[in-house]
PDB file of N, CA and C in Angstrom:
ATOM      1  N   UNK A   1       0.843  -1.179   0.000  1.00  0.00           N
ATOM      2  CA  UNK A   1       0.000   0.000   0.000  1.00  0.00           C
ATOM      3  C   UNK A   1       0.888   1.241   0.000  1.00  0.00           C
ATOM      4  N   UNK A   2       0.577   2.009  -0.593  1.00  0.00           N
ATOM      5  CA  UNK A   2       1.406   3.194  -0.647  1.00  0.00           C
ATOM      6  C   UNK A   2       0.712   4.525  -0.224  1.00  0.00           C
ATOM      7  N   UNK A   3       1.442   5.437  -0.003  1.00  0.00           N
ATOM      8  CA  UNK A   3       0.693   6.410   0.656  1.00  0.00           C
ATOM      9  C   UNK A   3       0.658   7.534  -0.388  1.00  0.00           C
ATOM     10  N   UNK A   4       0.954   7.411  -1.520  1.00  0.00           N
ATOM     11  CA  UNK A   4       1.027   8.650  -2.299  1.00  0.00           C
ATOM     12  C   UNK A   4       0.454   8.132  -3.486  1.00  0.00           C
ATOM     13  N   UNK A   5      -0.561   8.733  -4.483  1.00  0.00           N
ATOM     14  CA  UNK A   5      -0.747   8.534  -5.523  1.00  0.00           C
ATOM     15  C   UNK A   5       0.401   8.599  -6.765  1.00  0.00           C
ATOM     16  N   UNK A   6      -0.471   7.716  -7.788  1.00  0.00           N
ATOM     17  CA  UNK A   6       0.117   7.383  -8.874  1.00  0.00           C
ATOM     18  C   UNK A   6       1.211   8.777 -10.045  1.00  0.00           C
ATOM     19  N   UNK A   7      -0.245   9.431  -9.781  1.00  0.00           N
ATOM     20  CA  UNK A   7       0.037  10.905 -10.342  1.00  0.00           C
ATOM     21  C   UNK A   7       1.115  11.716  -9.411  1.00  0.00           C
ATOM     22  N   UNK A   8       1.623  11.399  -8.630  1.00  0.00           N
ATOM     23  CA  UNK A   8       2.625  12.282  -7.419  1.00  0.00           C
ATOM     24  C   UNK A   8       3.352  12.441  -7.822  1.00  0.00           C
ATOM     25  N   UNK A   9       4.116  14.232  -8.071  1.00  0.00           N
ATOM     26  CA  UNK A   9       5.233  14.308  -8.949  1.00  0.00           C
ATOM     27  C   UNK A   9       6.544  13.768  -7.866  1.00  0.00           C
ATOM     28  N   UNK A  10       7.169  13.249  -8.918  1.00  0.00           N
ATOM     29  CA  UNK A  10       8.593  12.422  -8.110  1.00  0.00           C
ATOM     30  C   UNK A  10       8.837  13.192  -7.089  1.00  0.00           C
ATOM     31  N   UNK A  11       8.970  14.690  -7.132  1.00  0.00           N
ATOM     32  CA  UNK A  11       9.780  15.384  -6.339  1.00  0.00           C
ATOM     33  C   UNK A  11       8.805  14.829  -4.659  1.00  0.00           C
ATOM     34  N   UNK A  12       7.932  14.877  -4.740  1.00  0.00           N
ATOM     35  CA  UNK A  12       6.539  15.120  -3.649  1.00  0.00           C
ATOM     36  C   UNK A  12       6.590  13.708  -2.725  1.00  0.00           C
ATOM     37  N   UNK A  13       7.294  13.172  -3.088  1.00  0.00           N
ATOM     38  CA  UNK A  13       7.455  11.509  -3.029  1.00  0.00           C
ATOM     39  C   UNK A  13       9.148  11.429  -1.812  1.00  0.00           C
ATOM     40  N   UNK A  14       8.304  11.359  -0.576  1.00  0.00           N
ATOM     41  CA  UNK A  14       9.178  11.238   0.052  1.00  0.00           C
ATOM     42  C   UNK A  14      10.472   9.899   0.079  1.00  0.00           C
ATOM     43  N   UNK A  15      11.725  10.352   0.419  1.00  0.00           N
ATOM     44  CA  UNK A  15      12.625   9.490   0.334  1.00  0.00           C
ATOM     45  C   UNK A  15      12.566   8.547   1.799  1.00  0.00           C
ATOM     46  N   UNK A  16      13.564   7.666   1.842  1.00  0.00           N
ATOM     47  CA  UNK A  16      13.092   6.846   3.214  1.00  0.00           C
ATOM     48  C   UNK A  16      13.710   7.953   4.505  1.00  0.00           C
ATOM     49  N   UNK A  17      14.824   8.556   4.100  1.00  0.00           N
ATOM     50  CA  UNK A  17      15.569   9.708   5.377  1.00  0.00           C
ATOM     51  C   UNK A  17      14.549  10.526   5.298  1.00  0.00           C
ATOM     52  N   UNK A  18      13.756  11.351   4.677  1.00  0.00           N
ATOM     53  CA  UNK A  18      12.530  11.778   4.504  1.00  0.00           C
ATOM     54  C   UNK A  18      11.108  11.417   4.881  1.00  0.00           C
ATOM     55  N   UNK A  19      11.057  10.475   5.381  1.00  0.00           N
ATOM     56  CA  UNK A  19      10.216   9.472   5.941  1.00  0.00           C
ATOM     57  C   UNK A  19      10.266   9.289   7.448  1.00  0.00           C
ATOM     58  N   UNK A  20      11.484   9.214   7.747  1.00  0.00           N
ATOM     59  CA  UNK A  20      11.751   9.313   8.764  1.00  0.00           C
ATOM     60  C   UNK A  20      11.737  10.675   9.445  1.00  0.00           C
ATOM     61  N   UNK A  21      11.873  11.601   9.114  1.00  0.00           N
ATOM     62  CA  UNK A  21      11.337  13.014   9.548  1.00  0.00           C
ATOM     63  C   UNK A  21      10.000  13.457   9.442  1.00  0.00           C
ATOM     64  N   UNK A  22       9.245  12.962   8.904  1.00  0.00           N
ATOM     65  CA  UNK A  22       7.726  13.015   8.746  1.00  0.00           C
ATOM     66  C   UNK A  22       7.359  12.459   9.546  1.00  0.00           C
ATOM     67  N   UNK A  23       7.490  11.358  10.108  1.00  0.00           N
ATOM     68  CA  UNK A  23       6.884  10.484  11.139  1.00  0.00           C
ATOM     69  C   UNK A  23       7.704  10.887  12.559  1.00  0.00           C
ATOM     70  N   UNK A  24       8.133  11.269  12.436  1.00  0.00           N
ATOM     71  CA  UNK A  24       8.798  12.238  13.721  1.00  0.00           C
ATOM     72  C   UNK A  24       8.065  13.484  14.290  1.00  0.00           C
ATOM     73  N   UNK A  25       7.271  14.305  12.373  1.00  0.00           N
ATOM     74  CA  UNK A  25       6.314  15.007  13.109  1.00  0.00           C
ATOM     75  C   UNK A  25       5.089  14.639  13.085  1.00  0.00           C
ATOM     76  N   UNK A  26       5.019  13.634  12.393  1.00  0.00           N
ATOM     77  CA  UNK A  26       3.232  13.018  12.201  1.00  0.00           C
ATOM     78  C   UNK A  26       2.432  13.063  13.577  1.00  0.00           C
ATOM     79  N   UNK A  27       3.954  11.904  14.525  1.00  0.00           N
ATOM     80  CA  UNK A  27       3.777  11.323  15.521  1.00  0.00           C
ATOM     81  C   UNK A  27       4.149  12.394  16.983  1.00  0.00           C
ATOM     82  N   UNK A  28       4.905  13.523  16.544  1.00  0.00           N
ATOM     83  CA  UNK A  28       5.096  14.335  18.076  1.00  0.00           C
ATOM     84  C   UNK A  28       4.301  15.681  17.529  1.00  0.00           C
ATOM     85  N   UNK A  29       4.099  15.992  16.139  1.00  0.00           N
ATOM     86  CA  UNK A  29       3.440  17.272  16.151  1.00  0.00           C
ATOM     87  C   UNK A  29       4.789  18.603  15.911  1.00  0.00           C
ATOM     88  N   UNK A  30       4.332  19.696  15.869  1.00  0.00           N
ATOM     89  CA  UNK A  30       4.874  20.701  15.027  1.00  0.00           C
ATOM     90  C   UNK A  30       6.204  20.672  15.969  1.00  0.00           C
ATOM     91  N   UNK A  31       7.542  20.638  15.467  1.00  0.00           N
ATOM     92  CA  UNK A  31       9.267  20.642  16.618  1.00  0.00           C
ATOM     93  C   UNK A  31      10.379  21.104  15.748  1.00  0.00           C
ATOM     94  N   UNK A  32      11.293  21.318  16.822  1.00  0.00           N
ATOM     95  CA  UNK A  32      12.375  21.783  16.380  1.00  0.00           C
ATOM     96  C   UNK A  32      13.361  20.787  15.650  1.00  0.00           C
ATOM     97  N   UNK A  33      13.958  21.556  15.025  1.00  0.00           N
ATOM     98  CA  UNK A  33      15.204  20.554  14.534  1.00  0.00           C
ATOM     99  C   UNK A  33      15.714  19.717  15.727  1.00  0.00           C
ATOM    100  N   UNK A  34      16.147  20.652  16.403  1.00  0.00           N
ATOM    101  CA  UNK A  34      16.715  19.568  18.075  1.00  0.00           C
ATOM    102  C   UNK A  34      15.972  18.073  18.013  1.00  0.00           C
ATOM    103  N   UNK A  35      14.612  19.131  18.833  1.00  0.00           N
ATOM    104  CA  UNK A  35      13.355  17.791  18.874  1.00  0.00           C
ATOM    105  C   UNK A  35      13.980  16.784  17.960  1.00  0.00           C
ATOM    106  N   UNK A  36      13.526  16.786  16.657  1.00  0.00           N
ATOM    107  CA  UNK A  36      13.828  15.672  15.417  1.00  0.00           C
ATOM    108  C   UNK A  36      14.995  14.830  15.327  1.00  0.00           C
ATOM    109  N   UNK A  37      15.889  15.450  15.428  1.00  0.00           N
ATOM    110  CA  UNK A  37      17.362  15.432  15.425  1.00  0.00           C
ATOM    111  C   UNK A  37      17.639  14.169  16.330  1.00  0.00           C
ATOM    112  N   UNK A  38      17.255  14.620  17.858  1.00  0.00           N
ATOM    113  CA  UNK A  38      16.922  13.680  19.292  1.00  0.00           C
ATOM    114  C   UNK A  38      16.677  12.259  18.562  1.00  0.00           C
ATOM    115  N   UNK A  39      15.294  12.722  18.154  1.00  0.00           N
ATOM    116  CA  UNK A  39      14.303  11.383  18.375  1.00  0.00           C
ATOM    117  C   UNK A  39      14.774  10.298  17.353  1.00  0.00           C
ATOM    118  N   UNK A  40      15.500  11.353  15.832  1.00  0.00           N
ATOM    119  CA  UNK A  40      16.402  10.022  14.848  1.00  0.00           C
ATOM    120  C   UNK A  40      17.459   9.467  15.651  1.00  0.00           C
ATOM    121  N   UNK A  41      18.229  10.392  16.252  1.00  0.00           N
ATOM    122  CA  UNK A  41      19.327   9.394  16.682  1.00  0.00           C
ATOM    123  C   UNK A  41      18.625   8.360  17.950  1.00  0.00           C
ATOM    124  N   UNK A  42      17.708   8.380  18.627  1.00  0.00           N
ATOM    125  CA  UNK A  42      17.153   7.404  19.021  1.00  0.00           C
ATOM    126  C   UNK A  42      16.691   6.158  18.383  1.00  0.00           C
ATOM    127  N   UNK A  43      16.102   6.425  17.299  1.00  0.00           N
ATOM    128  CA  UNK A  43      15.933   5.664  16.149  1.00  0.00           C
ATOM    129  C   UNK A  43      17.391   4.654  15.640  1.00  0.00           C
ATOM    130  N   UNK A  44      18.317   5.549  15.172  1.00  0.00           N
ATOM    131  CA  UNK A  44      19.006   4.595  14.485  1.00  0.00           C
ATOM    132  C   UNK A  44      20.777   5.134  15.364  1.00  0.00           C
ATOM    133  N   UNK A  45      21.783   4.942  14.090  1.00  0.00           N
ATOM    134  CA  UNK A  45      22.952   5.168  14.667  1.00  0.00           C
ATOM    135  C   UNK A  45      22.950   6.647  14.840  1.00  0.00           C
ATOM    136  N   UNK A  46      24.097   7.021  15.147  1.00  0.00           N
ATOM    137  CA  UNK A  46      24.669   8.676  15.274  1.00  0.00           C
ATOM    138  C   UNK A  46      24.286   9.748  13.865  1.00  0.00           C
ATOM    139  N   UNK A  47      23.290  10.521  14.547  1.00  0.00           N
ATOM    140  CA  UNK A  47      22.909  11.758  12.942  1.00  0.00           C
ATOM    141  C   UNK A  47      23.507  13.130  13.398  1.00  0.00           C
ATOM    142  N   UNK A  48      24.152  13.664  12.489  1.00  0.00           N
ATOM    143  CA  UNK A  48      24.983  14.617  12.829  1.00  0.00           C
ATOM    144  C   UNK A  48      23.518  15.941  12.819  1.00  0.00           C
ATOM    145  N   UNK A  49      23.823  16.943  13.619  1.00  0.00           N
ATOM    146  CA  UNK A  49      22.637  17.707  13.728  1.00  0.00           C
ATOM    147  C   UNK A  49      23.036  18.645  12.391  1.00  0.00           C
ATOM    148  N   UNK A  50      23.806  19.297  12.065  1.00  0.00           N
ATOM    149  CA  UNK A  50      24.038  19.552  10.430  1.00  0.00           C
ATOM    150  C   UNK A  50      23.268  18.966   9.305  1.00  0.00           C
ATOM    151  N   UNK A  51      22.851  17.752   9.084  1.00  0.00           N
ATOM    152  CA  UNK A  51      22.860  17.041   8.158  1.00  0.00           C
ATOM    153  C   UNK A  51      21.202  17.255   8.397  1.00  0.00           C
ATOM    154  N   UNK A  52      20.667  17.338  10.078  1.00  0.00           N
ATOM    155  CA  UNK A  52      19.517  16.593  10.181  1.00  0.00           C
ATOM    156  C   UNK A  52      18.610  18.443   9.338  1.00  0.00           C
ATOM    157  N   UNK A  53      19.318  19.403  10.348  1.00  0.00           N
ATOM    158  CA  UNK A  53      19.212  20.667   9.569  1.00  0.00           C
ATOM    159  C   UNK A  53      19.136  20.769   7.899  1.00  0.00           C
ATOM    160  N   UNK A  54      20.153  20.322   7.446  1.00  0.00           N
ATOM    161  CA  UNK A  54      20.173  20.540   6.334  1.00  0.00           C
ATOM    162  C   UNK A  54      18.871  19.523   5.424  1.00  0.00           C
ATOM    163  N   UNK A  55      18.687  18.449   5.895  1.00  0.00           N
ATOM    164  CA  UNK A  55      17.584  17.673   5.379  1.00  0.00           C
ATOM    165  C   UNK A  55      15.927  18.729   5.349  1.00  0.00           C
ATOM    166  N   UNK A  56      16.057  18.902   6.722  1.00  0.00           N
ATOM    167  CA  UNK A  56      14.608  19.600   7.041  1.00  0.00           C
ATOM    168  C   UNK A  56      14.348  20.679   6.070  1.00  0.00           C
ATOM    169  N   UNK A  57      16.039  21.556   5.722  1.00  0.00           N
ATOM    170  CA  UNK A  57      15.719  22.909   4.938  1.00  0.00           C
ATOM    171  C   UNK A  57      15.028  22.690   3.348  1.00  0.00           C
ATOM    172  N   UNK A  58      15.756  20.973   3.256  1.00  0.00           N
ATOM    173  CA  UNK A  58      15.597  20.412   1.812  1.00  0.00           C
ATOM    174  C   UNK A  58      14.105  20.030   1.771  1.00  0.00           C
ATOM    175  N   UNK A  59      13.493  19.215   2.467  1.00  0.00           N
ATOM    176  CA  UNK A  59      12.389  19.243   2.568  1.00  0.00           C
ATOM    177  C   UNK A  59      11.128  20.168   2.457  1.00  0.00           C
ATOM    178  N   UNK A  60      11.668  21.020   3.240  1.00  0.00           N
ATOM    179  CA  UNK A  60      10.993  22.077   3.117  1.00  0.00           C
ATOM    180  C   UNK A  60      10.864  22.813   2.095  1.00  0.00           C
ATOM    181  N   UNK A  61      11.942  23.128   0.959  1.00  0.00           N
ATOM    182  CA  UNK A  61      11.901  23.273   0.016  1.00  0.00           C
ATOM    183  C   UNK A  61      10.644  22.359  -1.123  1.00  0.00           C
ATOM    184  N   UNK A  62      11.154  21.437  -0.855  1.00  0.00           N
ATOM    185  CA  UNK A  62      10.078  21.019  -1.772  1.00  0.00           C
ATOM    186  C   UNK A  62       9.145  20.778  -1.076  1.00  0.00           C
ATOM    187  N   UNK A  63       8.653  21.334  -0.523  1.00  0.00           N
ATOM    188  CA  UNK A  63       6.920  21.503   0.117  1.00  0.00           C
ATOM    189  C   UNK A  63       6.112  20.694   0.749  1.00  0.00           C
ATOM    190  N   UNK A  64       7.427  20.031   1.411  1.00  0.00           N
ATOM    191  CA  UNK A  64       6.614  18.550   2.242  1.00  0.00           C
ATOM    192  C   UNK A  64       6.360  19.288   3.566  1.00  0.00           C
ATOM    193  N   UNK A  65       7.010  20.310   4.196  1.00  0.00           N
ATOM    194  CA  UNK A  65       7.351  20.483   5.446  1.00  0.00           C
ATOM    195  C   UNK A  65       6.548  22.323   5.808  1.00  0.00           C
ATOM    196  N   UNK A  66       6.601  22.604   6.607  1.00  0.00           N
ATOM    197  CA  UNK A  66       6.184  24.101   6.798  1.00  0.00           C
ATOM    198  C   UNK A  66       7.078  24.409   7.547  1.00  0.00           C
ATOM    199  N   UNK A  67       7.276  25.869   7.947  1.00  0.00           N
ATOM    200  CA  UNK A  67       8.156  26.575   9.059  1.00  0.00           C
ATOM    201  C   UNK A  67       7.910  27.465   9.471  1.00  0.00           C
ATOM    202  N   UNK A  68       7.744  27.650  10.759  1.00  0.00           N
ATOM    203  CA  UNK A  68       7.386  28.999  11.811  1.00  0.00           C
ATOM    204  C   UNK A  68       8.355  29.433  12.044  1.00  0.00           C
ATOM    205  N   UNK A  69       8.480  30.574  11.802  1.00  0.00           N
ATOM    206  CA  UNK A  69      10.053  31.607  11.843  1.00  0.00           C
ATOM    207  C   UNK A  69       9.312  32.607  12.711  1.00  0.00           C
ATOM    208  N   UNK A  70       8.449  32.810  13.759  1.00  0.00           N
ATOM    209  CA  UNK A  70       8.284  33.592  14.523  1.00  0.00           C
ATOM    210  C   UNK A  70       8.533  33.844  15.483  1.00  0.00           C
ATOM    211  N   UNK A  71       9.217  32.993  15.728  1.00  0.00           N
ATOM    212  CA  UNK A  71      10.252  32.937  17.326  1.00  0.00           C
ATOM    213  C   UNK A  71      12.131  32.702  16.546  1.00  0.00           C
ATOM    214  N   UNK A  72      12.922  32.523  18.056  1.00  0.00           N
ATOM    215  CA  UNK A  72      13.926  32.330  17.556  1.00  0.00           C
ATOM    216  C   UNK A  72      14.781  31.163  16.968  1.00  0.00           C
ATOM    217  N   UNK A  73      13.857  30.233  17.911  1.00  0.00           N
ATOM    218  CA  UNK A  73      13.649  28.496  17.126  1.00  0.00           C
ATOM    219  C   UNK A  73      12.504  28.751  16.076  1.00  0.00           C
ATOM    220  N   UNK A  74      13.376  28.112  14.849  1.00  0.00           N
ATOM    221  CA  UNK A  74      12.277  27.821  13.919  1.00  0.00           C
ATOM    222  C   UNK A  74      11.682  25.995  14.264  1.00  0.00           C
ATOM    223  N   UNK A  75       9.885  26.094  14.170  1.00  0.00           N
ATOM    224  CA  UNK A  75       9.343  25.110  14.390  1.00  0.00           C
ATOM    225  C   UNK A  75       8.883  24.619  13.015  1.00  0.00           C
ATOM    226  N   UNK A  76       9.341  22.978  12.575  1.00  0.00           N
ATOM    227  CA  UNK A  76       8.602  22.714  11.693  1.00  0.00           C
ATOM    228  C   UNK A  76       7.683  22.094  11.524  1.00  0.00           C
ATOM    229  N   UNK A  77       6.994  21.819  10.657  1.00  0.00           N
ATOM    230  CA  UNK A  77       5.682  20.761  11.122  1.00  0.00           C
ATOM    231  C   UNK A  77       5.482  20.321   9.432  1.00  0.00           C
ATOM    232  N   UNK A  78       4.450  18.757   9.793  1.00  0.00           N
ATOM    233  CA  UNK A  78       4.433  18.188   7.924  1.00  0.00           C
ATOM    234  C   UNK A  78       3.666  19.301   7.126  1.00  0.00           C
ATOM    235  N   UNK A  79       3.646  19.582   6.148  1.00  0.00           N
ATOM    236  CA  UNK A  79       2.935  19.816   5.387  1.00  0.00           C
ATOM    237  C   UNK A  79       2.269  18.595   4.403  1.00  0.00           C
ATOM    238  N   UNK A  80       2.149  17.449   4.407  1.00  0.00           N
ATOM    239  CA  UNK A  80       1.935  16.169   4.302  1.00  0.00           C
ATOM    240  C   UNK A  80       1.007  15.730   5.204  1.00  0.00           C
ATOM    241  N   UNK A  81       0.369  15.056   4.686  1.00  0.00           N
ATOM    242  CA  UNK A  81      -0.914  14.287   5.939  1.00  0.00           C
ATOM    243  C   UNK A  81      -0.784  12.543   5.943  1.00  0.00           C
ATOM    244  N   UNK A  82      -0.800  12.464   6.748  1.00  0.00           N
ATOM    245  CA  UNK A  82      -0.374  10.744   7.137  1.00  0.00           C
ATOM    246  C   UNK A  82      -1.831  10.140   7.005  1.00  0.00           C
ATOM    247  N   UNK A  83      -1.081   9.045   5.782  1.00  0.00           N
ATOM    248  CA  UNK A  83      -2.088   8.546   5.936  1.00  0.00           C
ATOM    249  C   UNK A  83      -2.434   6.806   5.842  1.00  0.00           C
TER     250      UNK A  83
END
């Protein structure tokens, strides 16, 4: 079963490291890089917080992700709906 339609442009089509940050916020709700960052390296081996940053910014780019820049932590949250 897949969670994305047929028609889903490639880009929209999350990767599995991408996957894993979605369900990080599916499951805790709108967080910081920290937050995320935490909860992968709980998940698996050692994630450098650089990388986990730099993923989220990529994401976000292509329009999976949202970002609250109204404080001094930016909070992100899916723009994606689990389903």
């Amino acid at each position: 079963m897949s969670l994305f339609k047929k028609d889903t442009p490639a880009e929209m089509i999350p990767t599995k490291t991408e996957m894993d940050v979605l369900q990080v916020l599916w499951q805790n709700g709108p967080s910081t890089v920290r937050f995320v960052h935490d909860k992968l390296n709980e998940q698996k081996e050692a994630v450098i917080y650089t990388s986990t940053l730099k993923l989220m910014q990529v994401i976000k780019e292509k329009g999976m992700l949202d970002r609250d820049e109204s404080s001094m932590k930016h909070v992100y949250s899916a723009a994606l709906q689990e389903d």
